[in-house]
C-alpha atoms as a PDB file:
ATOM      1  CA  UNK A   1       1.753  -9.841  36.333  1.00  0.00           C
ATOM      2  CA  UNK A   2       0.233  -9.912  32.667  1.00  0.00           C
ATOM      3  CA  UNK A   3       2.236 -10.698  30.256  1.00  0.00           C
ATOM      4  CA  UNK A   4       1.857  -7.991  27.321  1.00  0.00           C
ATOM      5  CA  UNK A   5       2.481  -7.751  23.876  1.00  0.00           C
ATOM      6  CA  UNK A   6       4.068  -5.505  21.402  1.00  0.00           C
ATOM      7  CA  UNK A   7       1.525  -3.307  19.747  1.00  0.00           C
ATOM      8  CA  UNK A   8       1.405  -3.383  15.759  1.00  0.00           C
ATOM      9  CA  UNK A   9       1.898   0.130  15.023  1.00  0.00           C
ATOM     10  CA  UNK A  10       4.781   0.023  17.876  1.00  0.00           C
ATOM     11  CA  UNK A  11       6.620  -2.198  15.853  1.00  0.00           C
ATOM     12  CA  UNK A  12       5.838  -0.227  12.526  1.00  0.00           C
ATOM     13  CA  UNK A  13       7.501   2.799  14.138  1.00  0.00           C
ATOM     14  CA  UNK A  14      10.515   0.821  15.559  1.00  0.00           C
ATOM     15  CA  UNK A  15      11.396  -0.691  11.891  1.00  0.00           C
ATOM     16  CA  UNK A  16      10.692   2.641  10.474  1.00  0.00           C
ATOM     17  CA  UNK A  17      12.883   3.535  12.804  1.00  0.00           C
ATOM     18  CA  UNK A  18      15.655   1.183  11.724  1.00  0.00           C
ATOM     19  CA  UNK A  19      15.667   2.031   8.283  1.00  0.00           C
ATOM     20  CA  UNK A  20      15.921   5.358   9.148  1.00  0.00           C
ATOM     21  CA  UNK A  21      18.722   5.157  11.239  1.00  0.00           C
ATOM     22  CA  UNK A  22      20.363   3.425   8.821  1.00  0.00           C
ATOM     23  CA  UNK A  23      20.004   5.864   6.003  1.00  0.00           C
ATOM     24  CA  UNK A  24      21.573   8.792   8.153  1.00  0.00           C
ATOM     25  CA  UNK A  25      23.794   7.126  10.045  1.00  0.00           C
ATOM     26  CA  UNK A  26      24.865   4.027   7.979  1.00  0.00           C
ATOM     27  CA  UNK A  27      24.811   1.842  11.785  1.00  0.00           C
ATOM     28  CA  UNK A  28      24.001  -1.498  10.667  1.00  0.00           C
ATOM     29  CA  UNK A  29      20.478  -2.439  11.312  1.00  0.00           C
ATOM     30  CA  UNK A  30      20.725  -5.200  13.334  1.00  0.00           C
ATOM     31  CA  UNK A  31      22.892  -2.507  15.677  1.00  0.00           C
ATOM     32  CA  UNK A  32      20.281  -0.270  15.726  1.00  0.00           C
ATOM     33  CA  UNK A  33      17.053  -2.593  16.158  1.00  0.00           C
ATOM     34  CA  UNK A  34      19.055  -4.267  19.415  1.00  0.00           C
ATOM     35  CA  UNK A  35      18.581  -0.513  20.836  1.00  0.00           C
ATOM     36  CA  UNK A  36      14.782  -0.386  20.267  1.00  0.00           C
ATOM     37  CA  UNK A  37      14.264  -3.841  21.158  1.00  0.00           C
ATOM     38  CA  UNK A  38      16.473  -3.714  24.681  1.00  0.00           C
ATOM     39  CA  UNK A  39      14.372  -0.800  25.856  1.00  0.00           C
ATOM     40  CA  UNK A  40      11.130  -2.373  25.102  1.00  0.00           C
ATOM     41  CA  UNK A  41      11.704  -5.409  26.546  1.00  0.00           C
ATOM     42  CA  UNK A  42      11.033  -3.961  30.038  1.00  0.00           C
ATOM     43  CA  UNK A  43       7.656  -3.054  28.988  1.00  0.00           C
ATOM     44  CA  UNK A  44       7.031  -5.744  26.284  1.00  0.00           C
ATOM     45  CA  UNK A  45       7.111  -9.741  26.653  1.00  0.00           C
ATOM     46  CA  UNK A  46       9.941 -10.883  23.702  1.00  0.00           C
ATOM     47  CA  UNK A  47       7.517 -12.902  20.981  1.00  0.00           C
ATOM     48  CA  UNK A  48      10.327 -12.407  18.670  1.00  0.00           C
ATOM     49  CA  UNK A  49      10.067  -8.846  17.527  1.00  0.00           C
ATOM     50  CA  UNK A  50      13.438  -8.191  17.451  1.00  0.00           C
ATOM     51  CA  UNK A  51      14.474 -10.484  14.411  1.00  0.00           C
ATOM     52  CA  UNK A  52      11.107  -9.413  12.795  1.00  0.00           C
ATOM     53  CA  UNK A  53      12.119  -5.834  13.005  1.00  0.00           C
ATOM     54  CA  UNK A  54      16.260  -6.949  11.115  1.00  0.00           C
ATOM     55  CA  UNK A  55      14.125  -8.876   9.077  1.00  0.00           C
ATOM     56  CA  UNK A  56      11.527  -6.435   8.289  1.00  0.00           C
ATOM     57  CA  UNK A  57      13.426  -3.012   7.980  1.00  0.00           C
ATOM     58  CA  UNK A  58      16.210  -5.040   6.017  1.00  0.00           C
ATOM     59  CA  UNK A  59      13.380  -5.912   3.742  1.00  0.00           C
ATOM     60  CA  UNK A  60      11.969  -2.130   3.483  1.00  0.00           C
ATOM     61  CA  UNK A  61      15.210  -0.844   2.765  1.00  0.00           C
ATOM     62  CA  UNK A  62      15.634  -3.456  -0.094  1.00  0.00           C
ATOM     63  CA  UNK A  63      12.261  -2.359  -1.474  1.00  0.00           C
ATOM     64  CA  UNK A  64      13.245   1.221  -1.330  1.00  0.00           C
ATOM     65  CA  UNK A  65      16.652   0.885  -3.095  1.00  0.00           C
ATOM     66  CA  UNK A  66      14.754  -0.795  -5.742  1.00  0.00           C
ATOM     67  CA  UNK A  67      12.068   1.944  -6.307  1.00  0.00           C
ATOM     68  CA  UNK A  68      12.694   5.114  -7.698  1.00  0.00           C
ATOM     69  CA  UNK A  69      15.244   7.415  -6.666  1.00  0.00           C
ATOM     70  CA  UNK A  70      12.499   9.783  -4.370  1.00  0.00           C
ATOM     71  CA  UNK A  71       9.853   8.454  -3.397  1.00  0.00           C
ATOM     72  CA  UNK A  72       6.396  10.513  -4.090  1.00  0.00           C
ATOM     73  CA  UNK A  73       8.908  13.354  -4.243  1.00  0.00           C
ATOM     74  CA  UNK A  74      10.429  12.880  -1.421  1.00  0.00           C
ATOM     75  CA  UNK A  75      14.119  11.356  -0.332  1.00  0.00           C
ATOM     76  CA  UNK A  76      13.711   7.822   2.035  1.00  0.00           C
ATOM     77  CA  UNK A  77      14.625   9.552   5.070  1.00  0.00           C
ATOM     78  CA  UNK A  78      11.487  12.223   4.644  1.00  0.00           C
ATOM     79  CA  UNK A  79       9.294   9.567   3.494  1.00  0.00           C
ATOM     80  CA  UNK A  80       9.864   7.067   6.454  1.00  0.00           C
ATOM     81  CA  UNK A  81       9.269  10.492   8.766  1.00  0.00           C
ATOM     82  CA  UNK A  82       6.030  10.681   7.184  1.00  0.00           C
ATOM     83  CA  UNK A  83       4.692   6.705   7.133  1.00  0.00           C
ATOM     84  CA  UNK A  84       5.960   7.518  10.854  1.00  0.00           C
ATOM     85  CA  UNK A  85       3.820  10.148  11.358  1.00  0.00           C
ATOM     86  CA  UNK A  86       1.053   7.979   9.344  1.00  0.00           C
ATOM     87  CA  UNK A  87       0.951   5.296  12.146  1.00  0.00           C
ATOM     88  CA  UNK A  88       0.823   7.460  15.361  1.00  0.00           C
ATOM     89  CA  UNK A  89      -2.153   9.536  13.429  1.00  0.00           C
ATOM     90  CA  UNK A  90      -4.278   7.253  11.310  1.00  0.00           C
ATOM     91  CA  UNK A  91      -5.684   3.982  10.861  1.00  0.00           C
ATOM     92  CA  UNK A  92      -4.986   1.415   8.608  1.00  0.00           C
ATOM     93  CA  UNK A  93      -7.983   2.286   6.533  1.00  0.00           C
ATOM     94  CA  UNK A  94      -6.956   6.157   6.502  1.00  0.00           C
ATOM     95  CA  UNK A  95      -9.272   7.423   8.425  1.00  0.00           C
ATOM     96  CA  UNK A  96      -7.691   9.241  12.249  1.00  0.00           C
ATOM     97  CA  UNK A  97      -7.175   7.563  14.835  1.00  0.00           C
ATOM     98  CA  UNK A  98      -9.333   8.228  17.933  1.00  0.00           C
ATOM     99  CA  UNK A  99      -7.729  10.602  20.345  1.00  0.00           C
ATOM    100  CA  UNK A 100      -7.624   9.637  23.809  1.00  0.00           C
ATOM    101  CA  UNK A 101      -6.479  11.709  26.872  1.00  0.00           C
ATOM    102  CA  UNK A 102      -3.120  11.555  26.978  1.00  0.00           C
ATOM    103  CA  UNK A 103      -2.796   9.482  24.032  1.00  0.00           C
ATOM    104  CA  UNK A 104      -1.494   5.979  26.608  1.00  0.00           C
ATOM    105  CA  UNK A 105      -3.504   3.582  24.557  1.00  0.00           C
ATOM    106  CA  UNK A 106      -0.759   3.486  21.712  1.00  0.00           C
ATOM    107  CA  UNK A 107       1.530   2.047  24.336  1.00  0.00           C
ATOM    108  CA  UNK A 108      -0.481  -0.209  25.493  1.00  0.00           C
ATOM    109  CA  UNK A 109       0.460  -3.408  24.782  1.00  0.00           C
ATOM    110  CA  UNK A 110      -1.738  -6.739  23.639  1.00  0.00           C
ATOM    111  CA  UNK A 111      -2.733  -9.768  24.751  1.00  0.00           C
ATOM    112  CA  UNK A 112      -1.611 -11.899  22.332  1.00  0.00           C
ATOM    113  CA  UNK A 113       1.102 -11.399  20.057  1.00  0.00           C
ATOM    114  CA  UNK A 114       0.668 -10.078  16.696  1.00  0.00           C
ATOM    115  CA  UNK A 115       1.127 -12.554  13.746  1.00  0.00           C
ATOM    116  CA  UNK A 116       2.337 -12.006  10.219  1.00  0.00           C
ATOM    117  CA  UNK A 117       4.049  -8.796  11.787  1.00  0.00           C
ATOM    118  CA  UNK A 118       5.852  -8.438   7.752  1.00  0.00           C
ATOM    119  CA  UNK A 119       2.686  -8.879   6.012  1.00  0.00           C
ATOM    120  CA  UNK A 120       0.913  -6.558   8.444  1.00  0.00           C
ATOM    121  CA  UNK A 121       3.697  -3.597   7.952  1.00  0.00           C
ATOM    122  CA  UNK A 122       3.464  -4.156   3.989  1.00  0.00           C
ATOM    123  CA  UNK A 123      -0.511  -3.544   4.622  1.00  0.00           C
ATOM    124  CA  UNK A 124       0.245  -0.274   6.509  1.00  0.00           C
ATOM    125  CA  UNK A 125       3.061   0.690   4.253  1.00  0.00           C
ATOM    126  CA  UNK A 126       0.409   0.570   0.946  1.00  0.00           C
ATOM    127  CA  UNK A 127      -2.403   2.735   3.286  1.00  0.00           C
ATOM    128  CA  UNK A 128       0.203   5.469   3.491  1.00  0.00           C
ATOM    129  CA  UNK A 129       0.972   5.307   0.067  1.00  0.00           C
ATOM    130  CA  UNK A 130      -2.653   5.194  -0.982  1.00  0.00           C
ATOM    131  CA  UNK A 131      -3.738   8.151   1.429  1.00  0.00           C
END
């Protein structure tokens, strides 16, 4: 069997995720990233996402306490909906993502594991905000 990685804007989505789970709910992150990281386990090999997502969301959250009180208008839990939506949809550069039949290839997971996961989400956190 080949062993496959988490895919970079999987992981985007799952601390996007977190943080918004958080801001409805108020479960504790860590609570809520065990979830995500439990189910994808069975499809994923575990490089050590799961304290990268705490680690990452926990971070995001901190950032967004600190900015303003709505972000480009809108409240945190709209605004992670929409850097959400930003991942599935476009690239890192803005432009759209491809669209392939059935759309499988965002699931599909790589062969080597993705480094500087935080530095990479901050990258694709300041595309949305720039497109």
């Amino acid at each position: 069997m080949r062993v496959r990685y988490m895919p970079e804007n999987v992981f985007n989505v799952c601390v996007a995720t977190a943080a918004k789970g958080h801001i409805s709910s108020g479960i504790p992150v860590a609570e809520i990233t065990a979830k995500l990281a439990r189910s994808y386990r069975e499809s994923f090999a575990d490089d050590g996402f799961e304290p990268a997502m705490i680690e990452t969301a926990e971070l995001l959250l901190r950032v967004m306490a600190d900015a303003p009180a709505r972000i480009a208008g809108d409240t945190p839990f709209l605004w992670l909906r929409h850097f959400q939506y930003f991942v599935c949809k476009y690239e890192i550069d803005g432009s759209r993502k491809r669209w392939r039949l059935l759309n499988g290839a965002y699931f599909t997971g790589k062969k080597e594991p993705v480094l500087n996961r935080k530095q990479r989400f901050a990258t694709a956190v300041a595309a949305f905000v720039i497109h």
